[in-house]
Protein backbone atom coordinates (compact mmCIF):
# COMPACT_ATOMS: atom_id res chain seq x y z
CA UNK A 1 276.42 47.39 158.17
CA UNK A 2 275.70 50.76 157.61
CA UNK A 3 278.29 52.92 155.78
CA UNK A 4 278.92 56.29 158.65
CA UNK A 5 278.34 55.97 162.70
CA UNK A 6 277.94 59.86 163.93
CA UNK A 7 279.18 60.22 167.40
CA UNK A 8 278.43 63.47 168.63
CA UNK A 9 276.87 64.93 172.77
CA UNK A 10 275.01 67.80 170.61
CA UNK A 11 271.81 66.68 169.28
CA UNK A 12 271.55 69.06 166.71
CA UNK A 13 275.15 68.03 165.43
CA UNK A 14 274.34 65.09 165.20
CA UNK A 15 270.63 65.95 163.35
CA UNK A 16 272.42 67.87 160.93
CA UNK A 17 275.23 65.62 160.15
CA UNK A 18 272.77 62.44 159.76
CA UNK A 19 270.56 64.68 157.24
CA UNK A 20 273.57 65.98 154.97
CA UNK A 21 274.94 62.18 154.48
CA UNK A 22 271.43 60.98 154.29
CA UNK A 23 270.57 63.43 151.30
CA UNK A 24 273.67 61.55 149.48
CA UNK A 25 272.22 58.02 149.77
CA UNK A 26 274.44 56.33 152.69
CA UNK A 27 273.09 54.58 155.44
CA UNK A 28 273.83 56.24 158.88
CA UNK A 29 273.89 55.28 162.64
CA UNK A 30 274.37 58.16 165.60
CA UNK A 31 275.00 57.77 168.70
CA UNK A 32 275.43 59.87 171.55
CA UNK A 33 278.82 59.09 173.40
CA UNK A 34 281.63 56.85 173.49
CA UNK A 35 279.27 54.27 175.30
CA UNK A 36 276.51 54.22 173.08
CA UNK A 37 278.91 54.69 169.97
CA UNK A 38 280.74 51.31 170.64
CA UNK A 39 277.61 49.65 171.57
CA UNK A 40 276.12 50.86 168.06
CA UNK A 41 278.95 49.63 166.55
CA UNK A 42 280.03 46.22 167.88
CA UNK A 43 275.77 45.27 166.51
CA UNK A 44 276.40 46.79 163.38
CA UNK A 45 279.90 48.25 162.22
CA UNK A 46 279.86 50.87 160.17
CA UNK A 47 282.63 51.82 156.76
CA UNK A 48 283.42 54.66 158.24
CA UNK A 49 283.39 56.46 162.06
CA UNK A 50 282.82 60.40 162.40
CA UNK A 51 283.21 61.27 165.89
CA UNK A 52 283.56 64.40 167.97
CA UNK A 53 286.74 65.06 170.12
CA UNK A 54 285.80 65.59 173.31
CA UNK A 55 282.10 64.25 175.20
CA UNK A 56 280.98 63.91 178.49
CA UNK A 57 281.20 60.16 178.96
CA UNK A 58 285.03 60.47 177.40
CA UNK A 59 286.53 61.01 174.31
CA UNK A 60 287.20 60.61 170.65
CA UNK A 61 290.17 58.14 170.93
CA UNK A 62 288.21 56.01 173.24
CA UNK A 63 286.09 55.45 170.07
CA UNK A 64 288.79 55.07 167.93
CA UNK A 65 290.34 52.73 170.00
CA UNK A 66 287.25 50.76 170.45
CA UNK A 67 286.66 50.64 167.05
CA UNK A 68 289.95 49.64 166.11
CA UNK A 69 289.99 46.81 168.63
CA UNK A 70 287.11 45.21 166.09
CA UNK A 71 287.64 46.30 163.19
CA UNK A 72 291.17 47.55 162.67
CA UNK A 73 290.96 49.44 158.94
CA UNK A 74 288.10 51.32 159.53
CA UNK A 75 288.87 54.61 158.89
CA UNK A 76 287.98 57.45 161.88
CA UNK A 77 287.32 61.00 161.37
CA UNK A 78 287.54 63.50 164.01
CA UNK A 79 285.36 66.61 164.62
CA UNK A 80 287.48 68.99 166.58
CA UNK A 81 287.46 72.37 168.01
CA UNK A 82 289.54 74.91 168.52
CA UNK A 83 291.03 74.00 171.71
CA UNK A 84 291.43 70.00 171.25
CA UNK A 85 293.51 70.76 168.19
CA UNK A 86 296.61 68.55 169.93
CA UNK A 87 294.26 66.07 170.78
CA UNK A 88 293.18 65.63 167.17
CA UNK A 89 297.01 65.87 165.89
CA UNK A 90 297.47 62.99 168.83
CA UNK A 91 294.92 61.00 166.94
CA UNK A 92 296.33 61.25 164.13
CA UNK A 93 299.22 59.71 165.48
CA UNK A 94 297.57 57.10 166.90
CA UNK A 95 295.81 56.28 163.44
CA UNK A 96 292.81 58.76 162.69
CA UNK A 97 292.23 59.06 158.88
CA UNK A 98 291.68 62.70 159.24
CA UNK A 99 290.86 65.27 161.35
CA UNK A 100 288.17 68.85 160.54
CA UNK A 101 288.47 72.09 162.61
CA UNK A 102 284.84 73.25 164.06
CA UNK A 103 282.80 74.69 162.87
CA UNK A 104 282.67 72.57 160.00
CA UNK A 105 281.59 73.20 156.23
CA UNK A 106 279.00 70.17 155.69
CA UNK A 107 280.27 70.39 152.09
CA UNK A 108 284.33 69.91 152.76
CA UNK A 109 282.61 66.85 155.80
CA UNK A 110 281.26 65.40 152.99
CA UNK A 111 283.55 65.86 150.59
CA UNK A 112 286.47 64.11 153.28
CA UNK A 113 284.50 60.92 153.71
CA UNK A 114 283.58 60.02 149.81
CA UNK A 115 287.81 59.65 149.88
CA UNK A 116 286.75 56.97 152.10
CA UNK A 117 283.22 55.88 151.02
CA UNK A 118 282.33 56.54 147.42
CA UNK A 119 278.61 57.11 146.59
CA UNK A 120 277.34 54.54 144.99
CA UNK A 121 277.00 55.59 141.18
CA UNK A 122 279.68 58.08 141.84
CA UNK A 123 281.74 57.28 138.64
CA UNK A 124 278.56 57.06 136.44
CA UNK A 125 277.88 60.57 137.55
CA UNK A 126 281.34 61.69 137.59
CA UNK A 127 281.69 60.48 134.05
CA UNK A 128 278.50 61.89 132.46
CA UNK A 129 279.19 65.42 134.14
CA UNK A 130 282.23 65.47 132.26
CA UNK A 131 281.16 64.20 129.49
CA UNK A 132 278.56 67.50 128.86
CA UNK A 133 281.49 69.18 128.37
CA UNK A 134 280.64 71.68 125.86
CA UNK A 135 284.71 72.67 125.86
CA UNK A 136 287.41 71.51 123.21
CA UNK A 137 289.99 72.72 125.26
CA UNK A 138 288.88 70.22 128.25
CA UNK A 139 287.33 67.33 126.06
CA UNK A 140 290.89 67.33 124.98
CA UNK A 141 291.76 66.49 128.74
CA UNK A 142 289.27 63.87 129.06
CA UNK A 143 290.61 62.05 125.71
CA UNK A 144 294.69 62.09 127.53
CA UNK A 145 292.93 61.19 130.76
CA UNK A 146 290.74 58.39 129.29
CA UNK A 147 294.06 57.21 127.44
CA UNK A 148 296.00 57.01 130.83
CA UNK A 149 293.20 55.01 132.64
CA UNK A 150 293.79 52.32 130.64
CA UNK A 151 297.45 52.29 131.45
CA UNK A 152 298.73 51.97 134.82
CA UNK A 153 301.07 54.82 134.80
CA UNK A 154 301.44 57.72 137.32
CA UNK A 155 300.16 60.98 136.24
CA UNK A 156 300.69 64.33 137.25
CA UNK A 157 297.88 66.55 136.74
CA UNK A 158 299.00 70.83 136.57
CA UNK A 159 296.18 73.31 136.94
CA UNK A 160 294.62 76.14 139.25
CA UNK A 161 293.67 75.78 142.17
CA UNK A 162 289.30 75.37 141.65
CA UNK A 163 289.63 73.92 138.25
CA UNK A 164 288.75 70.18 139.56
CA UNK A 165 291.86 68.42 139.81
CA UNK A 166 290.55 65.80 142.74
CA UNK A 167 287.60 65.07 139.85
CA UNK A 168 289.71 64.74 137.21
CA UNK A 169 292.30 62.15 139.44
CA UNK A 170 288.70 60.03 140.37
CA UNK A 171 287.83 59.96 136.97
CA UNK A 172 290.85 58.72 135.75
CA UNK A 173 290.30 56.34 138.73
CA UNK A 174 286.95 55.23 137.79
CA UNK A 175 288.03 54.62 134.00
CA UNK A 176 291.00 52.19 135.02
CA UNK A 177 291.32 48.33 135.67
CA UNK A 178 291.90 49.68 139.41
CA UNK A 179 288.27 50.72 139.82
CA UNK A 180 286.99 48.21 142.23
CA UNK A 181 289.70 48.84 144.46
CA UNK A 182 290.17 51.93 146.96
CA UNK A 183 290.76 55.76 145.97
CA UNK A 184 292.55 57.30 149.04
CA UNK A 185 293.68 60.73 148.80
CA UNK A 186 296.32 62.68 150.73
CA UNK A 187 297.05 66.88 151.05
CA UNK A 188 300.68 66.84 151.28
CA UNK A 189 300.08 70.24 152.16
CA UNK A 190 297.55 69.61 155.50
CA UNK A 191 300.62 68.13 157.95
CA UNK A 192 303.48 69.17 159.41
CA UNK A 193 306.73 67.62 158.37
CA UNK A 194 307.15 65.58 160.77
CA UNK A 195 303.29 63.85 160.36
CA UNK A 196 303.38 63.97 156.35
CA UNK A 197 305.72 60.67 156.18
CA UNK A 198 303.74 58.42 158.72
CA UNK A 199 300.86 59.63 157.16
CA UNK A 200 302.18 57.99 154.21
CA UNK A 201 304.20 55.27 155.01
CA UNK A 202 302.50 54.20 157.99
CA UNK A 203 304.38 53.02 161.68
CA UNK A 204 304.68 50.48 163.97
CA UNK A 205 303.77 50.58 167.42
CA UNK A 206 306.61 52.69 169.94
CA UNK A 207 308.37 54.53 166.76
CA UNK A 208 308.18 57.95 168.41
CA UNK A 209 306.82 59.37 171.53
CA UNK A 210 303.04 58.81 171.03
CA UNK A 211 303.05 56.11 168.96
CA UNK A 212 300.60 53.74 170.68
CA UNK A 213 299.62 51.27 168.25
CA UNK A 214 300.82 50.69 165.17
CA UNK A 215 298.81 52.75 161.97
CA UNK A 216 298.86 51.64 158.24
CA UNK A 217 299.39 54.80 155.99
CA UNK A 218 298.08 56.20 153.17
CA UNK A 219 299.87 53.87 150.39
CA UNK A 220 299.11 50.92 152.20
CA UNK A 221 295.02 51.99 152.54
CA UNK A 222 294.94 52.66 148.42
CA UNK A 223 296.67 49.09 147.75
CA UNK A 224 295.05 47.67 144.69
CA UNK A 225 293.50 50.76 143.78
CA UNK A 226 294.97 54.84 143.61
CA UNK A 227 296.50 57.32 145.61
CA UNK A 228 295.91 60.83 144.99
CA UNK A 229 298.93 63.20 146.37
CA UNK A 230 297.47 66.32 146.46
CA UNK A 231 299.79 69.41 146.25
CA UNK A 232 302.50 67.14 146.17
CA UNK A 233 304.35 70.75 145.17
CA UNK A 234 303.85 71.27 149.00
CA UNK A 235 306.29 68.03 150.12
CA UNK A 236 309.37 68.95 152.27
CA UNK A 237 312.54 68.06 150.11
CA UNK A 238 313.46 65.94 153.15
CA UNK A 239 310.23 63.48 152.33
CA UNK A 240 310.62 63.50 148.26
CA UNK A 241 313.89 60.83 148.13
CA UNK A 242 311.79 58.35 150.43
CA UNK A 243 308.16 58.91 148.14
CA UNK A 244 310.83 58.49 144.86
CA UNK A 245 312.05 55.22 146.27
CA UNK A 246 308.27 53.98 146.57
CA UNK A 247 307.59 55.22 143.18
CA UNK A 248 310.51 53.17 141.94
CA UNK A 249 310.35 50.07 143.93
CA UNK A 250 306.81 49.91 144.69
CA UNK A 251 307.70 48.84 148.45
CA UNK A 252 307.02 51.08 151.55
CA UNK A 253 309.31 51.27 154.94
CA UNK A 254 306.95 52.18 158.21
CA UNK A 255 308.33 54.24 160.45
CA UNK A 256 310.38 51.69 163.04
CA UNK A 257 310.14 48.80 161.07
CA UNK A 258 312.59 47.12 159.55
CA UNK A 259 310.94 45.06 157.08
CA UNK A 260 309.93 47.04 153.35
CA UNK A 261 306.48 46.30 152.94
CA UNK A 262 305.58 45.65 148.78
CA UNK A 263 302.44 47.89 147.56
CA UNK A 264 300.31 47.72 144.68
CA UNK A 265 299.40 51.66 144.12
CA UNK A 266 298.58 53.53 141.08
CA UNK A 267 299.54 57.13 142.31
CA UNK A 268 298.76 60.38 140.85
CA UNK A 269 299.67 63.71 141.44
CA UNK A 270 298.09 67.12 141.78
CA UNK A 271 299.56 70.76 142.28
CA UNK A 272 298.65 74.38 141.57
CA UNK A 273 301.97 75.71 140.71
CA UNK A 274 304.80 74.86 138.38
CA UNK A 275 306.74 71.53 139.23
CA UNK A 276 309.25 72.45 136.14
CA UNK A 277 309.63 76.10 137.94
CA UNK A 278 310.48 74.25 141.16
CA UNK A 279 312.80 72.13 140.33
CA UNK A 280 314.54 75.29 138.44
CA UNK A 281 314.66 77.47 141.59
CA UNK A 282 315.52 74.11 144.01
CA UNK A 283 312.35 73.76 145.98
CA UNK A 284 311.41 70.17 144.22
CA UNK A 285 313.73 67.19 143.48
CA UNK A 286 313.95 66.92 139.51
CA UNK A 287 314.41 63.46 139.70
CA UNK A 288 311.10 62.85 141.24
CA UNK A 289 309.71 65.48 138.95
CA UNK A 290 310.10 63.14 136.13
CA UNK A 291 309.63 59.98 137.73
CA UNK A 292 305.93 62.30 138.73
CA UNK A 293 305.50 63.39 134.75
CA UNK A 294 304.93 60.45 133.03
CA UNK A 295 301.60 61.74 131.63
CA UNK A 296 301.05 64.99 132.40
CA UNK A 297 297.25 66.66 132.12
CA UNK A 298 296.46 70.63 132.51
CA UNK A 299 292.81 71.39 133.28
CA UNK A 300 291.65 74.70 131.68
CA UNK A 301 291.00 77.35 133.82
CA UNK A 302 286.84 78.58 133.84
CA UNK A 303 287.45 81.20 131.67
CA UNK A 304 289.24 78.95 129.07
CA UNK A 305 285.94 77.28 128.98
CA UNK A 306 283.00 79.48 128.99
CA UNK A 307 280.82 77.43 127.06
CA UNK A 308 280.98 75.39 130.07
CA UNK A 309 280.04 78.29 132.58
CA UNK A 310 276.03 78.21 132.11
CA UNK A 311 275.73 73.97 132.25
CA UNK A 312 277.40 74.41 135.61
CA UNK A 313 275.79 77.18 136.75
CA UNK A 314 272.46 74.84 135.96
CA UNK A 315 273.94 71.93 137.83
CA UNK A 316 274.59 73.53 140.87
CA UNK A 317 271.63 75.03 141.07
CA UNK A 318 269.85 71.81 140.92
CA UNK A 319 271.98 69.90 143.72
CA UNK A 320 271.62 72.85 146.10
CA UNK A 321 268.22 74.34 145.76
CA UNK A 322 265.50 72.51 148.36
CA UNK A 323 263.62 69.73 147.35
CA UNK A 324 260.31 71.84 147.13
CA UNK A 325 261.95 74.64 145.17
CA UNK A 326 262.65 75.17 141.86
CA UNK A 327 264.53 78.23 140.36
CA UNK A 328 265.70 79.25 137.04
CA UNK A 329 268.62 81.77 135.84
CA UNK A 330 267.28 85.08 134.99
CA UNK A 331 268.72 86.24 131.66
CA UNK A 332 270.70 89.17 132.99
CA UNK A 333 272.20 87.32 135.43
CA UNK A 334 273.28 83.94 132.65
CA UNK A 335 275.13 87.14 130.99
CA UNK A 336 276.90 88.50 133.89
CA UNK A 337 278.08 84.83 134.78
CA UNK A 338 279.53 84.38 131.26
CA UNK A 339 281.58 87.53 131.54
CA UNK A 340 282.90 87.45 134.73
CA UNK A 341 286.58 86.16 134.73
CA UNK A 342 286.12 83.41 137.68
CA UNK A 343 289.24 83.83 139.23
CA UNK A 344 288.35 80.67 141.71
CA UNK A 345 287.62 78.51 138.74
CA UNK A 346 284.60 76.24 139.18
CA UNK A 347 284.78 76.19 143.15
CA UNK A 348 284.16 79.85 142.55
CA UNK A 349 280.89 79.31 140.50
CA UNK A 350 279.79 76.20 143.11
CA UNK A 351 279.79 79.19 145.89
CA UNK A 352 278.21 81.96 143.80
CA UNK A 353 275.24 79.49 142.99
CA UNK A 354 274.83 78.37 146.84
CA UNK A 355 274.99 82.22 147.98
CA UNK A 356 272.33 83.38 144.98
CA UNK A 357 269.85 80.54 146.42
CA UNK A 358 270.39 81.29 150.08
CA UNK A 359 269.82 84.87 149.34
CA UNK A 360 267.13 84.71 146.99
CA UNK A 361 263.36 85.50 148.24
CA UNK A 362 261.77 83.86 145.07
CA UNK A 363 262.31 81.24 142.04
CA UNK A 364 264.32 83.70 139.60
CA UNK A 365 267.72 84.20 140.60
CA UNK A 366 268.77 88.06 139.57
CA UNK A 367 272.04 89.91 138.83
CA UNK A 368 272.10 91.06 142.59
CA UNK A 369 272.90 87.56 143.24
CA UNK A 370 275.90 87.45 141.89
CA UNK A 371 276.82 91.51 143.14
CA UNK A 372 276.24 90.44 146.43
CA UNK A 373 279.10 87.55 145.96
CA UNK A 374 282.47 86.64 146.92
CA UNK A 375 284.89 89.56 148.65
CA UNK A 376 281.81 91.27 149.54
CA UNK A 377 281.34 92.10 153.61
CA UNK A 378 278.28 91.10 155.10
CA UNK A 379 276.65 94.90 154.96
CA UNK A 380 277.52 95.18 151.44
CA UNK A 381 275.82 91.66 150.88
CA UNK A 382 273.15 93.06 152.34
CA UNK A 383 272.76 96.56 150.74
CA UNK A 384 272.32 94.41 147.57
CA UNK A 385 269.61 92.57 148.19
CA UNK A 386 267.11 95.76 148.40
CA UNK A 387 267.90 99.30 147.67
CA UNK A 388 267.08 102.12 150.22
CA UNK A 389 267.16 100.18 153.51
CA UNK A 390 269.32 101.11 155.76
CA UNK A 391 272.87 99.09 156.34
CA UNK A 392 271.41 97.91 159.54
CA UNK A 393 267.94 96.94 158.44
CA UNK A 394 269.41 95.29 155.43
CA UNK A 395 272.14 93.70 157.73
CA UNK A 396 269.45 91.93 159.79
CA UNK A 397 267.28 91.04 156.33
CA UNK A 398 270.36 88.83 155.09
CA UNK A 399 271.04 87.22 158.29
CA UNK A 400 267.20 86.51 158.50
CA UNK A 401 267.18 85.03 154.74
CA UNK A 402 270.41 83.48 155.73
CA UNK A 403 269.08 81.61 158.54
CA UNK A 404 265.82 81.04 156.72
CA UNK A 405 267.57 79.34 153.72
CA UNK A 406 269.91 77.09 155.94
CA UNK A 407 267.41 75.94 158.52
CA UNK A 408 268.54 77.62 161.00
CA UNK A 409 272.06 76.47 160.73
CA UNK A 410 274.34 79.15 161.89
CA UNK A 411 277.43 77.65 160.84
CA UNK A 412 276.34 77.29 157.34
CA UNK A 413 274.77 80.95 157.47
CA UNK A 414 277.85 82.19 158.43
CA UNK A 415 280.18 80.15 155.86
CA UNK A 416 277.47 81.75 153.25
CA UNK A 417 277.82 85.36 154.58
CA UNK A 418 281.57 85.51 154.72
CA UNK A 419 281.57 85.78 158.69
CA UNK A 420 282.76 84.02 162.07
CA UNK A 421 279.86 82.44 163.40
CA UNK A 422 280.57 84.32 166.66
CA UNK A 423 279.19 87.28 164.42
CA UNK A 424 276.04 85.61 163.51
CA UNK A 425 275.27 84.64 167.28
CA UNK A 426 275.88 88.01 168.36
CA UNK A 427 273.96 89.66 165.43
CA UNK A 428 270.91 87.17 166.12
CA UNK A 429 271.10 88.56 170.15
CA UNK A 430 271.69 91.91 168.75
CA UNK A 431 268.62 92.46 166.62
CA UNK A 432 266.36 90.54 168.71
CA UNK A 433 266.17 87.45 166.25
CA UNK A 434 264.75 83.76 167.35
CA UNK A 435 267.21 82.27 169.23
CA UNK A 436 267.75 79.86 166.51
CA UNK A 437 268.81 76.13 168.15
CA UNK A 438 270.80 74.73 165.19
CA UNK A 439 274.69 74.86 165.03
């Protein structure tokens, strides 16, 4: 059994795709259609299914549906563009796990299927990361949160948007008697109203127009283990008297059935805004906001820990630099990353880190690393990396170190130079660049 089946037409999709799960230690199968997908997996199933929307030989729910038919649970991602949007919310109905707009960040791919396959040695590395902690204010955290796992209480966890909150909910996770069982997380702010409670509650089959088959939801997939609601600030007041009648009675009602269905879920909350201030101005149901805030946990923001900033800094660097490379921090750059203010928290840092490598020509990463960052355009990127080039010249010298640093992949170049990968394609054709054959 292998732990992701691939199903994507484009061969260099599916190249890329197999190579950024394979670098994480799982097992992977691909397959080029909806034919050869089912084939692959009726021999050997696989934990989880990441298939494209639309392919030559037919589609996405085909796959799903032939998955489904032998093994029901398994999870299914899809892999949509632009246009097929509908197609993917139709999924969705129909019982898709999730669904990803093209072109997709490898990192937020990844980071949507460890909901549903954990690495193995995930919590040992989650738990020593946080451990190095060189901050009282968040070792302080980790003490509450290490207290709660040992409980099965609901938390609510309060803090910025970049500080870690998903981490800090798997930790907790990790720590408890719940461990063994599933850690399924949901963004109450990713679907529309009228998604949000089948996503969460599940339905039976015919309970509105589109409902096919019948689709567990999120509280029955985390039974025996926890359910993350993330940005539960985000949940329609219509929703929040249903999800406070779970919390209470521990029993879920699927949408067209008539029978409550009992559930075994540790849940715990995230948001990046003010519950307390919500409730105040009417937005959020008070009663739920204390049935939420049974142990509450604030994460520091980055610059409430800057002992912390140069240990991360480090880490990242390791997990993103390429096997055969090895760079080091210059020392006027470790002082411009302690005194910058890190608005975006630690997601901010992650992304400085992964620019400064792609855009680095040797092993020393310098201060014009960091100037050519975040909010920067493209030419301004550029202009940093060598003074007295032209904007044009040192245009095309970023895209070429771009492109250099990601293999090739444009849709990662772009993500890294702040730009539509239409732009990339048309700068490649406009300064006469290989026609580079990754997406």
């Amino acid at each position: 059994m292998s732990d992701v089946l691939i199903v994507d037409d484009e061969a260099a999709m599916r190249t890329a795709l197999e190579a950024s799960f394979r670098r994480r230690g799982w097992s992977v199968q691909t397959a080029g259609g909806v034919r050869d997908a089912l084939a692959k997996f009726h021999s050997a199933p696989a934990t989880l299914v990441v298939t494209d929307m639309c392919m030559p030989d037919g589609s996405g729910l085909e796959v799903m549906q032939g998955v489904r038919s032998r093994m029901p649970g398994t999870p299914v991602l899809f892999l949509t563009a632009y246009g097929s949007v509908p197609g993917a919310v139709q999924a969705i109905k129909e019982g898709a796990c999730e669904y990803l707009q093209k072109p997709v960040s490898l990192e937020e791919l990844v980071a949507t299927a460890q909901k549903f396959i954990p690495s193995e040695g995930f919590g040992e590395e989650l738990r020593e990361g946080f451990e190095r902690s060189k901050s009282p204010a968040f070792r302080s955290v980790l003490a509450h949160a290490r207290r709660a796992a040992q409980t099965d209480v609901d938390v609510l966890i309060e803090a910025a948007s970049g500080t870690g909150k998903e981490l800090l909910a798997r930790f907790i996770h990790e720590g408890s008697s719940r461990k063994e069982g599933p850690f399924v997380a949901v963004n109450c702010a990713a679907f529309p109203d009228n998604l949000l409670e089948s996503e969460l509650f599940g339905h039976v089959r015919g309970a509105f127009t589109g409902a096919s088959a019948a689709k567990p939801g999120k509280f029955e997939l985390a039974d025996g283990g926890t359910l993350l609601l993330d940005e539960i600030g985000d949940m329609p007041m219509a929703l929040q008297p249903k999800l406070l009648r779970v919390l209470q009675e521990r029993e879920i009602d699927r949408l067209g059935d008539t029978r409550p269905v009992p559930v075994n879920v540790r849940v715990i909350a995230t948001t990046n805004r003010s519950l307390r201030a919500q409730v105040e101005a009417g937005a959020f149901r008070a009663d739920l906001y204390y049935r939420l805030n049974v142990v509450p946990l604030t994460l520091p923001r980055l610059a409430e820990r800057r002992e912390d900033i140069l240990p991360l800094a480090e880490y990242f660097v390791s997990k993103y630099e390429q096997q055969a490379a090895r760079h080091e921090i210059s020392a006027e750059l470790q002082e411009q990353l302690e005194s910058h203010d890190w608005p975006g928290n630690v997601r901010e840092l992650e992304n400085f880190i992964r620019r400064a490598l792609a855009l680095t020509s040797g092993s020393v990463l310098l201060p014009q690393a960091i100037e050519a960052g975040a909010g920067a355009t493209a030419k301004e990127q550029a202009a940093a990396l060598r003074p007295g080039l032209t904007l044009q010249e040192a245009e095309r010298e970023l895209l070429e170190r771009t492109l250099a640093a990601t293999g090739g992949n444009r849709t990662k170049a772009a993500e890294l130079m702040g730009v539509s990968l239409r732009t990339v394609r048309n700068k490649i054709r406009e300064y006469g660049l290989p026609a580079w054959r990754t997406t």
